[in-house]
C-alpha atoms as a PDB file:
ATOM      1  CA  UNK A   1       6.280 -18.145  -6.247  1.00  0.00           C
ATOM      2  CA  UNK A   2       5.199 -17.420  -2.389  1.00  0.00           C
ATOM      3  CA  UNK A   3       2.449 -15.195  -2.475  1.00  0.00           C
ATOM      4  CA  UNK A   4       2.797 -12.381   0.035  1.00  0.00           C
ATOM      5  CA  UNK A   5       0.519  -9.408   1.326  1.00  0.00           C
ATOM      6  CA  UNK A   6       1.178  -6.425   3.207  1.00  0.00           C
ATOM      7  CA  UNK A   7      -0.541  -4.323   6.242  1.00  0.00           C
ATOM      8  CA  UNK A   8      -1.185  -1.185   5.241  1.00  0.00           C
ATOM      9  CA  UNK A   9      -1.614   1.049   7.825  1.00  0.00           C
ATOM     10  CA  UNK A  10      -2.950   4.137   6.525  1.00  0.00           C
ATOM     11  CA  UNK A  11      -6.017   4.362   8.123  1.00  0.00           C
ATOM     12  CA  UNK A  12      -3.996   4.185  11.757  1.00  0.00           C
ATOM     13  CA  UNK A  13      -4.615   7.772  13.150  1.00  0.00           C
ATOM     14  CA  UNK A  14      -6.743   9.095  10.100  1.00  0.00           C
ATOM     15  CA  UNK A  15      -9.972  10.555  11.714  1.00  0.00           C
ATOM     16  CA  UNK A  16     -10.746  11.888   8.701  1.00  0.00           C
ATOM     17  CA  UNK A  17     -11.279   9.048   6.369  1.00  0.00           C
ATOM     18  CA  UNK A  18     -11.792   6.025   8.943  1.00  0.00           C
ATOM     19  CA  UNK A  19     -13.041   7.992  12.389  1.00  0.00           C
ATOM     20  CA  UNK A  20     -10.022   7.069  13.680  1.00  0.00           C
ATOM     21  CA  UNK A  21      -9.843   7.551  18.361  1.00  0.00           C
ATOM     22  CA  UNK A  22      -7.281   6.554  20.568  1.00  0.00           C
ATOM     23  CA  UNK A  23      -9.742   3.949  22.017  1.00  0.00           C
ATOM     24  CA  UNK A  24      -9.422   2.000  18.575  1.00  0.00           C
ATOM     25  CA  UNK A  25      -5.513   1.037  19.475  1.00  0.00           C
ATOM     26  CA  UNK A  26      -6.553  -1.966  21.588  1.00  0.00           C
ATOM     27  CA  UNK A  27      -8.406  -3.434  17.854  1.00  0.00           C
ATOM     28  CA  UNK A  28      -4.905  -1.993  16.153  1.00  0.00           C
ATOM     29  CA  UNK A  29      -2.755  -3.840  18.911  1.00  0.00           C
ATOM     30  CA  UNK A  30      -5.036  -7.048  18.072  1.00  0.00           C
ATOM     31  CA  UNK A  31      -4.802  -6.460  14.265  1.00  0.00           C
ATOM     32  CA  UNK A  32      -1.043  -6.400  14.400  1.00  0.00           C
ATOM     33  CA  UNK A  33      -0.607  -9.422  16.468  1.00  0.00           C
ATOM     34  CA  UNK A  34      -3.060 -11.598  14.235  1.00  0.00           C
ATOM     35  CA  UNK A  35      -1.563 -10.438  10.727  1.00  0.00           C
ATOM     36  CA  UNK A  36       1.972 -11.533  12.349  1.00  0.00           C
ATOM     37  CA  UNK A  37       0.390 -15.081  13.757  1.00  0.00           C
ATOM     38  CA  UNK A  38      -0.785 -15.312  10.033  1.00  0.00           C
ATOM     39  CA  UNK A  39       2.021 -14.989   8.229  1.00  0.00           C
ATOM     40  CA  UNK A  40       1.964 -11.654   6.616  1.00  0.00           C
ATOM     41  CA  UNK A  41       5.737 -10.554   6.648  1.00  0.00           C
ATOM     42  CA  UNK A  42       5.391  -6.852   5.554  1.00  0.00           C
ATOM     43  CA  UNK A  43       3.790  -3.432   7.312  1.00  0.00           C
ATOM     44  CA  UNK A  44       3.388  -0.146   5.138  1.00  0.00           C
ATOM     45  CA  UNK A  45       3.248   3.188   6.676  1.00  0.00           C
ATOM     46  CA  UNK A  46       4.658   6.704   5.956  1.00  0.00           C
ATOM     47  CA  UNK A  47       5.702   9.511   8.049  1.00  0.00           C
ATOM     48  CA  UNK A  48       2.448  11.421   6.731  1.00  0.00           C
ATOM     49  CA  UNK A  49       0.117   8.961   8.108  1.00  0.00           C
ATOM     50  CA  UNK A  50      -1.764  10.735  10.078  1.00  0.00           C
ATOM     51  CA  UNK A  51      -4.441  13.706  10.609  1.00  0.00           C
ATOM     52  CA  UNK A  52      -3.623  16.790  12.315  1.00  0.00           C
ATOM     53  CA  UNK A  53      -1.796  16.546  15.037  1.00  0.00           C
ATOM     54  CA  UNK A  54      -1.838  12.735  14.678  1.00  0.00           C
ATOM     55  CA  UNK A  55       0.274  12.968  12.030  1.00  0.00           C
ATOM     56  CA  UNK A  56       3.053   9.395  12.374  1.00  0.00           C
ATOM     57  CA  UNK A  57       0.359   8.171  14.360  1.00  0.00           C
ATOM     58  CA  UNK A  58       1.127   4.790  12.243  1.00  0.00           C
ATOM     59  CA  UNK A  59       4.549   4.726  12.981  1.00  0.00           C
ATOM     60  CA  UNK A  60       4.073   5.333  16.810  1.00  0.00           C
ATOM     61  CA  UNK A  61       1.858   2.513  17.009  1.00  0.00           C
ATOM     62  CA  UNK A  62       3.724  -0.010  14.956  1.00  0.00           C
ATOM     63  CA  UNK A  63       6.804   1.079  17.127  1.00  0.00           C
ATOM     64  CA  UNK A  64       5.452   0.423  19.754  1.00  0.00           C
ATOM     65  CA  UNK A  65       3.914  -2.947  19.050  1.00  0.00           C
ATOM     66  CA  UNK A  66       7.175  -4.096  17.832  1.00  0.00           C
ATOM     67  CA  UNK A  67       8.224  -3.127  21.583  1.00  0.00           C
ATOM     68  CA  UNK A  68       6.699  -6.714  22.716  1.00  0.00           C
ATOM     69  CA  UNK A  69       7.200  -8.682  19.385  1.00  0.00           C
ATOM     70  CA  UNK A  70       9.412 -11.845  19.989  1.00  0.00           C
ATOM     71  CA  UNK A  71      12.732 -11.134  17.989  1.00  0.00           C
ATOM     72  CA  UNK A  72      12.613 -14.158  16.104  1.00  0.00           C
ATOM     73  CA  UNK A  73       9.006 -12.643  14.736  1.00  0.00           C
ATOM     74  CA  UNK A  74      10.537  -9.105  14.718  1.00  0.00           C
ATOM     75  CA  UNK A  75      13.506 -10.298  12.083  1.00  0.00           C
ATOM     76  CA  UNK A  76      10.518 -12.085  10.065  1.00  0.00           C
ATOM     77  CA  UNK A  77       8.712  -8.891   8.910  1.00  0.00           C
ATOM     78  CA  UNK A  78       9.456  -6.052   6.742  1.00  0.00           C
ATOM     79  CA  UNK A  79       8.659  -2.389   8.052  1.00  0.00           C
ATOM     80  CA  UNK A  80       8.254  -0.412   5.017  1.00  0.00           C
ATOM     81  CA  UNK A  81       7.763   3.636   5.512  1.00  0.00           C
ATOM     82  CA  UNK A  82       7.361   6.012   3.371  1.00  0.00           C
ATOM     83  CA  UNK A  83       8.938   9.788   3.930  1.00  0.00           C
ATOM     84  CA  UNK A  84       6.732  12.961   2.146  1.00  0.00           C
ATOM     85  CA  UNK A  85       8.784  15.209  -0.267  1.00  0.00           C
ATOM     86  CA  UNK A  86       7.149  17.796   1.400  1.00  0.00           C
ATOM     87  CA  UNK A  87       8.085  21.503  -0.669  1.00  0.00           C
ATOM     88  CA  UNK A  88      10.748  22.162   2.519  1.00  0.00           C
ATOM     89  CA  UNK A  89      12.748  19.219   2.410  1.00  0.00           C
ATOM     90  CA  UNK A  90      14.929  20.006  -0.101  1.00  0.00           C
ATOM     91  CA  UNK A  91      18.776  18.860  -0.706  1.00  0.00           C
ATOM     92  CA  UNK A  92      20.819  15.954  -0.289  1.00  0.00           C
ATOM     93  CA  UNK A  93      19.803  16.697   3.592  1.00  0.00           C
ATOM     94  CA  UNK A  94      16.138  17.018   3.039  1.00  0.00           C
ATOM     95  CA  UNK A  95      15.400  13.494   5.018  1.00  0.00           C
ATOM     96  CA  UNK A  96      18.269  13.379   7.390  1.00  0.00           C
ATOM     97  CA  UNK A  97      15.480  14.809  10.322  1.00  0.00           C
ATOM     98  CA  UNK A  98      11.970  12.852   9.058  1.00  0.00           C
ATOM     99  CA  UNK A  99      14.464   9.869   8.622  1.00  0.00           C
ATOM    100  CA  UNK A 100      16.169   9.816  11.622  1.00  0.00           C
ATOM    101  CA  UNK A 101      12.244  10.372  13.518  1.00  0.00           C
ATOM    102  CA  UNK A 102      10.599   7.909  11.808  1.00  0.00           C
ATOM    103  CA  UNK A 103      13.968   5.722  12.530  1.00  0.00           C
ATOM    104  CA  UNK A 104      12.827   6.802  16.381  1.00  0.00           C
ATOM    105  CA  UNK A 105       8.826   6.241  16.066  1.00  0.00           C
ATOM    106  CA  UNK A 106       9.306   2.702  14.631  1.00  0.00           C
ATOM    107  CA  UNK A 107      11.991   1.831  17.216  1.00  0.00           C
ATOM    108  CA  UNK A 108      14.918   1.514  15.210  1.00  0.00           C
ATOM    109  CA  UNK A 109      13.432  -1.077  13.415  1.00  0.00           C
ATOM    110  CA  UNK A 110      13.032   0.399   9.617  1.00  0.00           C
ATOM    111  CA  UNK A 111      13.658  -1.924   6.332  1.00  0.00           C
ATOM    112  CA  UNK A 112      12.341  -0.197   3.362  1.00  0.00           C
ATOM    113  CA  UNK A 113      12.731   3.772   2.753  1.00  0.00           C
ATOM    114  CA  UNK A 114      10.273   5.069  -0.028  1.00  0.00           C
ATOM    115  CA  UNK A 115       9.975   8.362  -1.717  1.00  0.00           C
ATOM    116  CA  UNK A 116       6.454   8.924  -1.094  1.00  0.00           C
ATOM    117  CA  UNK A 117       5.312  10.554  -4.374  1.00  0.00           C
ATOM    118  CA  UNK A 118       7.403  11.120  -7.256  1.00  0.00           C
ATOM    119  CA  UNK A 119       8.047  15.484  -7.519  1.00  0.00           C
ATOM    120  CA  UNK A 120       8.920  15.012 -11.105  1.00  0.00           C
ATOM    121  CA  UNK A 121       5.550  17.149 -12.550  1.00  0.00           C
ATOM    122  CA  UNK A 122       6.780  20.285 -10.680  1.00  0.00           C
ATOM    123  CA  UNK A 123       9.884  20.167  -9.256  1.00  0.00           C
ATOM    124  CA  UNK A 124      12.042  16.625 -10.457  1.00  0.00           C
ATOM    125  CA  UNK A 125      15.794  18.041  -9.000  1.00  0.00           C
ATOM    126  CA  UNK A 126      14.086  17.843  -5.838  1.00  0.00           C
ATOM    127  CA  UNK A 127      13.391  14.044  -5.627  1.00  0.00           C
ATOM    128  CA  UNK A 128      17.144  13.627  -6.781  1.00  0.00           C
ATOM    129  CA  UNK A 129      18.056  15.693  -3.892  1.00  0.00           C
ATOM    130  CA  UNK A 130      16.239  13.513  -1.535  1.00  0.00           C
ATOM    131  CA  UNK A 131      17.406  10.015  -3.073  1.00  0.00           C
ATOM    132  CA  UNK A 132      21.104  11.138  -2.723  1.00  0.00           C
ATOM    133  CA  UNK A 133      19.973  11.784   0.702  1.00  0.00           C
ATOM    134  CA  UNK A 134      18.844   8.187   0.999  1.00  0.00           C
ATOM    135  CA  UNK A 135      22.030   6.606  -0.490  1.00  0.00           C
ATOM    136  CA  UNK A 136      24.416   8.737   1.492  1.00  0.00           C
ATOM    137  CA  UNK A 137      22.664   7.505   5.075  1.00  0.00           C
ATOM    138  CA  UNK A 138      23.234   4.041   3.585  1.00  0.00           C
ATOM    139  CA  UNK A 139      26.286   4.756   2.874  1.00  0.00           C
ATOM    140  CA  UNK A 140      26.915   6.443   6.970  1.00  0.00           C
ATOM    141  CA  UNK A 141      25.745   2.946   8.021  1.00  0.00           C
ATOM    142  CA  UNK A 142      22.049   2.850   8.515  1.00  0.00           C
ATOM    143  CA  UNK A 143      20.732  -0.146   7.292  1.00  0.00           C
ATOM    144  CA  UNK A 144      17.818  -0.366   4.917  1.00  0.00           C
ATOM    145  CA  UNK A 145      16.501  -0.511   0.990  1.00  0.00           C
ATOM    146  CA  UNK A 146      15.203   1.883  -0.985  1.00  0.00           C
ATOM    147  CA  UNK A 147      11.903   2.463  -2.565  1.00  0.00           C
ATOM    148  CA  UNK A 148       9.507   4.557  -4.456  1.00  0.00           C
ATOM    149  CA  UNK A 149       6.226   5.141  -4.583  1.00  0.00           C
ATOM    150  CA  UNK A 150       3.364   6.816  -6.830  1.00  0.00           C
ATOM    151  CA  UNK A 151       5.740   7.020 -10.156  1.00  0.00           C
ATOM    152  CA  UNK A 152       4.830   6.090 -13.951  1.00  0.00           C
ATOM    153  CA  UNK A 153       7.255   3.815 -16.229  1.00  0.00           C
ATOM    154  CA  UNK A 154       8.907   6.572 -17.732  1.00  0.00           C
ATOM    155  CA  UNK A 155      10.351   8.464 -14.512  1.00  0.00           C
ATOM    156  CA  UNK A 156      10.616   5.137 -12.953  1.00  0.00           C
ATOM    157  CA  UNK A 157      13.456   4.213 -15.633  1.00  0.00           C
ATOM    158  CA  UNK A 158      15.430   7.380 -15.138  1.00  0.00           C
ATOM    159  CA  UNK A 159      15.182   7.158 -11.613  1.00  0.00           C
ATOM    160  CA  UNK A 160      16.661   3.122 -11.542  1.00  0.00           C
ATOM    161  CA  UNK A 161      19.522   4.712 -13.660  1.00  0.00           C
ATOM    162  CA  UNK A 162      20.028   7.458 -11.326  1.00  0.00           C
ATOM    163  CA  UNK A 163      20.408   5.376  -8.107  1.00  0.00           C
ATOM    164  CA  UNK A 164      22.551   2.352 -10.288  1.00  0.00           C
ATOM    165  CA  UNK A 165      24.838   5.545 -10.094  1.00  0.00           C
ATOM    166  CA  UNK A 166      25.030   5.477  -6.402  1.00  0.00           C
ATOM    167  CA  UNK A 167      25.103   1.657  -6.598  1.00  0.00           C
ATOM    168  CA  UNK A 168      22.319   1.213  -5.050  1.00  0.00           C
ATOM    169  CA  UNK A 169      19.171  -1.043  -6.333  1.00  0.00           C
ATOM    170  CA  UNK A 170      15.792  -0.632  -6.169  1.00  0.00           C
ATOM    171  CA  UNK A 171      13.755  -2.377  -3.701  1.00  0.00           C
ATOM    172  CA  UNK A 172      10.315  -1.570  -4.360  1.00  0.00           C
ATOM    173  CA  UNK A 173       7.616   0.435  -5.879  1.00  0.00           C
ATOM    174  CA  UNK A 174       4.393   0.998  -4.670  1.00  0.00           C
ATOM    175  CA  UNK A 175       1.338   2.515  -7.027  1.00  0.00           C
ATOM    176  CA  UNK A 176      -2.178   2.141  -6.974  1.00  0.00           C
ATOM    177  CA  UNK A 177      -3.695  -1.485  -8.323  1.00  0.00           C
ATOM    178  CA  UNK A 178      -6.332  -2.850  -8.303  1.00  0.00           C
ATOM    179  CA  UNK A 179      -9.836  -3.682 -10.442  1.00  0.00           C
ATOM    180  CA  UNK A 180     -11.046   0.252 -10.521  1.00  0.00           C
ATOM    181  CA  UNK A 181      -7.511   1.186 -10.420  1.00  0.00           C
ATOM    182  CA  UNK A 182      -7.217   4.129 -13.178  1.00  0.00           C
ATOM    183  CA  UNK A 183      -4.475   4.002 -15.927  1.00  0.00           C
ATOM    184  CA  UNK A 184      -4.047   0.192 -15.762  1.00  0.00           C
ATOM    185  CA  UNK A 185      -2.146   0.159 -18.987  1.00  0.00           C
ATOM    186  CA  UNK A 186       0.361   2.386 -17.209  1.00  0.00           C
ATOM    187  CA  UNK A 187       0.649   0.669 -14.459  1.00  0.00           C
ATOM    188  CA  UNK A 188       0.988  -2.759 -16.159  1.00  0.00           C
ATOM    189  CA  UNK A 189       4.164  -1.157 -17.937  1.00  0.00           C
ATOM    190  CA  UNK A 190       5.807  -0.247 -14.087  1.00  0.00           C
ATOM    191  CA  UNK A 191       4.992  -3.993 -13.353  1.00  0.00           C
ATOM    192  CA  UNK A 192       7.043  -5.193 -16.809  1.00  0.00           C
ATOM    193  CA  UNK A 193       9.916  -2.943 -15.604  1.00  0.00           C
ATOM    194  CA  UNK A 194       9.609  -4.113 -11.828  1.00  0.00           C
ATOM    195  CA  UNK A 195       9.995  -7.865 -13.184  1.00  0.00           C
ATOM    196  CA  UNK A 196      12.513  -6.855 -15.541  1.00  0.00           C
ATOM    197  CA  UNK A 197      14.861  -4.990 -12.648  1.00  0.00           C
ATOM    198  CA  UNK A 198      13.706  -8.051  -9.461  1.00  0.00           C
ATOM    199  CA  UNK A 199      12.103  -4.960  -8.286  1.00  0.00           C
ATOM    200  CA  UNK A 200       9.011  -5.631  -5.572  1.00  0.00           C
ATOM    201  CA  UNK A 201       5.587  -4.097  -6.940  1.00  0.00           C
ATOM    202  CA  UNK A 202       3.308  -3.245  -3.935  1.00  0.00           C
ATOM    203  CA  UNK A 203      -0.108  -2.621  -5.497  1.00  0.00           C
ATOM    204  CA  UNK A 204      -1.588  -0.036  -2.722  1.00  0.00           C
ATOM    205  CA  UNK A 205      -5.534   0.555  -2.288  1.00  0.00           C
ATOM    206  CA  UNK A 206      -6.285  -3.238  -3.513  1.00  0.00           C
ATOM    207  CA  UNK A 207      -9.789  -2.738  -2.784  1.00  0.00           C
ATOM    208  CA  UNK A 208     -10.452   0.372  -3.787  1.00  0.00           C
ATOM    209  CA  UNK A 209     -11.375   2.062  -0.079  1.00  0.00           C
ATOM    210  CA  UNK A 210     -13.321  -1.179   0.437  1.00  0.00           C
ATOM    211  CA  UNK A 211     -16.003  -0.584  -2.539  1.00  0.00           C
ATOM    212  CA  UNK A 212     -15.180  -4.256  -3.984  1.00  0.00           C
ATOM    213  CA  UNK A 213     -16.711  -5.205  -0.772  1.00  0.00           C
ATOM    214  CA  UNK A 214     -19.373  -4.207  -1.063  1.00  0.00           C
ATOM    215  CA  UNK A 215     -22.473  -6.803  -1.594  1.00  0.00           C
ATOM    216  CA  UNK A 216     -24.093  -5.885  -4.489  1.00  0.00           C
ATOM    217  CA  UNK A 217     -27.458  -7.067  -3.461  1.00  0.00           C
ATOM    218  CA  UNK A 218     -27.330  -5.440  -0.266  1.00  0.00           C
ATOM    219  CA  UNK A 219     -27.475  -1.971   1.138  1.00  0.00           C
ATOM    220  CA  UNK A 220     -24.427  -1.625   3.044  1.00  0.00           C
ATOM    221  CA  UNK A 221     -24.656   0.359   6.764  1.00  0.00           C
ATOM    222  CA  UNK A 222     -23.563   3.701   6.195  1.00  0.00           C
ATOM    223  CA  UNK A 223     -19.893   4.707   6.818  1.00  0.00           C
ATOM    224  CA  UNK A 224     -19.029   6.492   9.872  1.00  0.00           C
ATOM    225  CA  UNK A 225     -16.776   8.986   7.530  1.00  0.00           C
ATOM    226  CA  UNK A 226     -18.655  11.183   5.713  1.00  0.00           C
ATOM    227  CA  UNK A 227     -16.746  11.219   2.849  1.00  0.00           C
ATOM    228  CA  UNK A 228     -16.483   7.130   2.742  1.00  0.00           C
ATOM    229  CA  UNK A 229     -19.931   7.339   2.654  1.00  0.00           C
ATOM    230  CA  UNK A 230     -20.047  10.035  -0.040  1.00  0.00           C
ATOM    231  CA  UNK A 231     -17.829   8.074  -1.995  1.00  0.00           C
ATOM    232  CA  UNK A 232     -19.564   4.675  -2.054  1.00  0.00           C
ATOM    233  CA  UNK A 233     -22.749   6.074  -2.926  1.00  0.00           C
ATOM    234  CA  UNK A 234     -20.812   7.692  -5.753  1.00  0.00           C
ATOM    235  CA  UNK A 235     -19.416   4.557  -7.238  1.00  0.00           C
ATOM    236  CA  UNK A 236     -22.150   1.918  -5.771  1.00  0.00           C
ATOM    237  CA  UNK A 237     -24.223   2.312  -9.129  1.00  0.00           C
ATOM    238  CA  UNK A 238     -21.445   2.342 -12.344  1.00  0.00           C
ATOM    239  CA  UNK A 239     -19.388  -0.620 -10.026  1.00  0.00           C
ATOM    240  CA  UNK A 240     -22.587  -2.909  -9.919  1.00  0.00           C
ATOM    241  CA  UNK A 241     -21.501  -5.286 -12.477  1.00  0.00           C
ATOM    242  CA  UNK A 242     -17.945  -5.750 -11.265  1.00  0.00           C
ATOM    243  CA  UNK A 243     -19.284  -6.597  -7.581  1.00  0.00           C
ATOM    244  CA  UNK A 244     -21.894  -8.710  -9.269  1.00  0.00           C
ATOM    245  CA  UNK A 245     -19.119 -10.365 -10.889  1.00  0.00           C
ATOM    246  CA  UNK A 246     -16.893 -10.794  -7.910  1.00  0.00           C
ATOM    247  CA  UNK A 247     -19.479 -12.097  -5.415  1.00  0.00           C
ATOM    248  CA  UNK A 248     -20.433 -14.806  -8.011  1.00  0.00           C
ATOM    249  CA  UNK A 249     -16.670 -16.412  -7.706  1.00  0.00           C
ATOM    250  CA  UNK A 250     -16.646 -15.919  -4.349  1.00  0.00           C
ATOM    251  CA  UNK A 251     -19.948 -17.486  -3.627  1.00  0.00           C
ATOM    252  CA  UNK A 252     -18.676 -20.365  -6.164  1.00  0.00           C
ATOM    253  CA  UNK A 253     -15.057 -20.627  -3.763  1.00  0.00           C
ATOM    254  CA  UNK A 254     -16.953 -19.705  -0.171  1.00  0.00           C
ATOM    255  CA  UNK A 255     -14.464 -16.937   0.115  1.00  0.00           C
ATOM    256  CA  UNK A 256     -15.168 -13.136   0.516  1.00  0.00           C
ATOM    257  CA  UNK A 257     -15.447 -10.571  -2.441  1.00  0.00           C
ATOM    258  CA  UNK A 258     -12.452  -8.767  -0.773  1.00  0.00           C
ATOM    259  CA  UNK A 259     -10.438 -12.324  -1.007  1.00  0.00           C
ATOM    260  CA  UNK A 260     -11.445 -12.159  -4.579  1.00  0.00           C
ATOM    261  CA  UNK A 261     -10.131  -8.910  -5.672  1.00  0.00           C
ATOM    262  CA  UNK A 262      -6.881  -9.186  -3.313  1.00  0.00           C
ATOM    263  CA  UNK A 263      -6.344 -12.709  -5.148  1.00  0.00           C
ATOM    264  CA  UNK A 264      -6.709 -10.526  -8.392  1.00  0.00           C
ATOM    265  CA  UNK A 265      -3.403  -8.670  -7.189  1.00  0.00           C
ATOM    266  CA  UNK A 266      -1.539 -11.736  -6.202  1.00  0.00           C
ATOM    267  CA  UNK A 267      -2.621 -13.473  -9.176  1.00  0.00           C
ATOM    268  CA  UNK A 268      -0.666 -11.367 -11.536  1.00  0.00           C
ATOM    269  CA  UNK A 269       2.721 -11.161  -9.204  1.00  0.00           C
ATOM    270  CA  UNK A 270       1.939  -8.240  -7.148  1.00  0.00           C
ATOM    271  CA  UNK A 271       2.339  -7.675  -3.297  1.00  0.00           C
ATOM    272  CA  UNK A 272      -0.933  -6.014  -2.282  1.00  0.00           C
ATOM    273  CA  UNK A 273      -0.965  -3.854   1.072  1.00  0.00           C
ATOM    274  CA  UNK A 274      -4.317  -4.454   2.101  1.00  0.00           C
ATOM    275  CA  UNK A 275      -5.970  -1.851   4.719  1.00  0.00           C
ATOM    276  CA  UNK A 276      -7.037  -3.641   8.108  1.00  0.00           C
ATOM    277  CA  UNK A 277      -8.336  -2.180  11.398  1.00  0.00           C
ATOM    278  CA  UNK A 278      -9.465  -5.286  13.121  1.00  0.00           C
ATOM    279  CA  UNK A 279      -8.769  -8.993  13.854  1.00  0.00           C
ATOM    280  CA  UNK A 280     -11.654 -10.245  11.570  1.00  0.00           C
ATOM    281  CA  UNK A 281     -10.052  -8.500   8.782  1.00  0.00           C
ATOM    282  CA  UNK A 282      -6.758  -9.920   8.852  1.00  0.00           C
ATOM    283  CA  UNK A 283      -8.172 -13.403   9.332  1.00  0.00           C
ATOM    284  CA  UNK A 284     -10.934 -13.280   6.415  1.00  0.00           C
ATOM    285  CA  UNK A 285      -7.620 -12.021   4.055  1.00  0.00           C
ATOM    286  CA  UNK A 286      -5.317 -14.760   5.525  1.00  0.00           C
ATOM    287  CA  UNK A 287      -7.460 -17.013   3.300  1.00  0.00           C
ATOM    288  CA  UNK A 288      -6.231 -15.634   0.227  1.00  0.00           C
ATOM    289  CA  UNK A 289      -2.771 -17.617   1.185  1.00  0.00           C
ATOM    290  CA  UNK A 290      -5.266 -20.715   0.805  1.00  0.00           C
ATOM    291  CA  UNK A 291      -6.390 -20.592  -2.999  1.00  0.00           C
ATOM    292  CA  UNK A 292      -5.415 -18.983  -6.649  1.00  0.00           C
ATOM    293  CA  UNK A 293      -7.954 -17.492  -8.967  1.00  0.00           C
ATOM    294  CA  UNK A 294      -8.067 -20.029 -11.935  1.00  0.00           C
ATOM    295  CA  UNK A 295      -7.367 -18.674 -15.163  1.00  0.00           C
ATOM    296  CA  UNK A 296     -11.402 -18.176 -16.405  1.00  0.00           C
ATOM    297  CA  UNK A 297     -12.004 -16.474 -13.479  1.00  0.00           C
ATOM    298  CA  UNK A 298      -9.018 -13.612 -13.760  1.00  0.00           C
ATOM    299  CA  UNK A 299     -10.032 -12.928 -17.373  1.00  0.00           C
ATOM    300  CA  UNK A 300     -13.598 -12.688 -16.758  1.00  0.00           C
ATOM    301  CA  UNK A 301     -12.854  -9.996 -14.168  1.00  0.00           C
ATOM    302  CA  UNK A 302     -10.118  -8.780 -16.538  1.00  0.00           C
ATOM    303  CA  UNK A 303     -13.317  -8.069 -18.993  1.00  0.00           C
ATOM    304  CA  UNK A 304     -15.510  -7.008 -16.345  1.00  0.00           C
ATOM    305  CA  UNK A 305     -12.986  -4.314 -14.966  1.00  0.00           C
ATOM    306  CA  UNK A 306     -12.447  -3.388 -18.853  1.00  0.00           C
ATOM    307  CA  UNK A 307     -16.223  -2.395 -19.208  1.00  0.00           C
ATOM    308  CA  UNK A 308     -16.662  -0.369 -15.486  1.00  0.00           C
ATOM    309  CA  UNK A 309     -18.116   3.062 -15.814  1.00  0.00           C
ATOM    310  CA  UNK A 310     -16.126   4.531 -13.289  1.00  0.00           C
ATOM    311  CA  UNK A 311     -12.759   4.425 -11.970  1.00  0.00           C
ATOM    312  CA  UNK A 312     -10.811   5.179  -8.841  1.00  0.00           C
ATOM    313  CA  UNK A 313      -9.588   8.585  -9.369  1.00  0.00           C
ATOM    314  CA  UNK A 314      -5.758   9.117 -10.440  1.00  0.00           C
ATOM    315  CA  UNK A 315      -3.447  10.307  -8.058  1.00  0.00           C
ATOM    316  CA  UNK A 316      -2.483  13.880  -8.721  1.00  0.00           C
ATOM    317  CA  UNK A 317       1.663  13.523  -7.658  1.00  0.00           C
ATOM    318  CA  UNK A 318       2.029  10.354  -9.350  1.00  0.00           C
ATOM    319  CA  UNK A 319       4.227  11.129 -12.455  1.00  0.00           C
ATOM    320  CA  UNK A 320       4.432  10.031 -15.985  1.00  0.00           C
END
C-alpha cells in the first residue's frame, strides 16, 4: 500500500499557538512548493484556521499558492477543508455561505468537505442538518467528497448510515493519533470501521504539538508561544521514556524522532497530516516515504506509549 502524508496547515495564521506574522508567508510559500516537489498529494485546512481577524488565513494562502501551481501538479493533490458547525449554522442551508467562501479562498479548487467536529454531545440534529447541506450542493453540481472529523465509532456508524441514505459515501475521517494520543482504544475501533467502509483515516496532531521531537537529552530553546512553551514543560518530564525510546530507533535508522513517530502512523494504515512551517520540515518528513518501522520496533513503542504518564488531552467536541 502507498504510504501517503498530509500538510496540515493549522498553524498558517495562528498567532496564538505558533507566533504566526504576515512576514512568515514567504517560509509558507516555500513550504508549499517543497511538500508538492516531494510528493505529498494532500493539504488540510478548515475555514476556522485562523486567529482573530486572521481567521481562513490557511485557506487564503493555499489559494493563492495554487494560483501559480502547474495544473498537471494542481490535479495531483487533494485540498481537504474543514467547515465549523458553529451554533448559527443551522439547517440544511447552514454551509451554503462558509462553503461557497471557502470554495472562493481556495480558488475553486476544493476536494474534500469535512464536518469539523461532530455536534452529537449537545445538539446531534444539527450535524444532520449540515450533512444534508453537503449532499444537496453535490447534488447542485459542485464537485467534491465528504468527510468528518473529531467523531467516536459509535456516531461514526450512524452517521455512514445516514449519508448511504443520500447515496453518498464517506471519504474520510480525521481524529487525533498519535503515541500520546488519548483514548487509543477508541480510536483504533474508528480505524476498524474506516477499513471496513474504504474510508481514509487522517490521524491529525501526529506529533503531538511537536513534543515527540523533542531530544530527550537536551534542553530544547524555548517556544516563542507561551503556551507551547507551557505545554512542553508540562509533558517534558512523564514523556521522557517515550522520547528516550524514539530517539534510540532513530539514532539506530539516522532518521529524526519526528520521522519515527510519523512512521508510527503510517505503519498501521493511517494518513498522518503532519504540521510544517518551513522547507526543512517538509524535507526531514519526506524521508519517512524512504523506510518502514520493522515490526520490533512498532511494538516496543506500542509498550512504551502503553506505560506514558501523561497523555495529550481529549478533545472536548469529539463524540462517542
Amino acid at each position: 500500500m502507498k504510504k501517503r502524508i498530509g500538510l496540515g496547515t493549522w498553524s498558517w495564521g495562528n498567532k496564538l499557538f505558533w507566533n504566526y506574522q504576515s512576514t512568515n508567508d514567504d517560509d509558507l510559500r516555500e513550504t508549499y512548493d517543497e511538500a508538492l516537489r516531494r510528493g505529498f498529494d494532500l493539504i488540510d485546512t478548515a475555514d476556522s484556521y485562523g486567529t482573530g481577524n486572521l481567521q481562513g488565513r490557511s485557506e487564503l494562502l493555499i489559494g493563492k499558492f495554487l494560483l501559480n501551481t502547474p495544473s498537471a501538479k494542481k490535479k495531483r493533490i487533494q485540498i481537504a477543508t474543514k467547515l465549523a458547525p458553529y451554533p448559527w449554522r443551522i439547517g440544511n442551508r447552514g454551509f451554503n455561505k462558509p462553503f461557497l467562501k471557502s470554495l472562493e479562498r481556495l480558488n475553486n479548487k476544493l476536494d474534500i468537505v469535512q464536518l469539523h467536529w461532530s455536534t452529537a454531545k449537545y445538539n446531534p440534529w444539527q450535524e444532520l442538518g449540515l450533512l444534508n447541506n453537503l449532499c444537496d450542493l453535490k447534488d447542485e453540481g459542485f464537485d467534491f467528497q465528504i468527510g468528518l472529523s473529531n467523531i467516536g465509532p459509535k456516531r461514526l456508524m450512524k452517521l455512514i448510515n445516514f449519508l448511504a441514505k443520500r447515496d453518498q459515501h464517506l471519504k474520510s475521517v480525521q481524529i487525533q493519533f498519535s503515541l500520546l494520543a488519548p483514548d487509543l482504544g477508541k480510536q483504533y475501533q474508528v480505524k476498524k470501521i474506516c477499513d471496513e467502509n474504504n474510508i481514509d483515516f487522517f490521524a491529525y496532531s501526529p506529533l503531538s504539538f511537536g513534543i515527540l521531537c523533542i531530544d530527550p537529552d537536551k534542553e530544547e530553546n524555548k517556544e516563542k508561544s507561551f503556551i507551547r512553551n507551557s505545554l512542553f514543560e508540562n509533558y517534558k518530564k512523564p514523556t521522557y521514556e517515550l522520547r528516550r525510546c524514539l530517539k534510540r530507533i532513530a539514532h539506530q535508522r539516522s532518521v529524526s524522532q519526528a520521522q519515527v513517530a510519523i512512521n508510527w502512523c503510517c505503519y498501521q494504515g493511517t494518513i498522518p497530516l503532519v504540521g510544517m512551517r518551513k522547507k526543512s520540515q517538509v524535507i526531514d518528513i519526506s524521508n519517512v516515504f524512504n523506510w518502514n518501522l520493522k515490526k520490533n520496533e512498532f511494538k516496543v513503542l506500542q509498550e512504551v506509549s502503553q506505560k506514558c504518564l501523561k497523555k495529550m488531552p481529549k478533545n472536548p467536541f469529539s463524540s462517542n
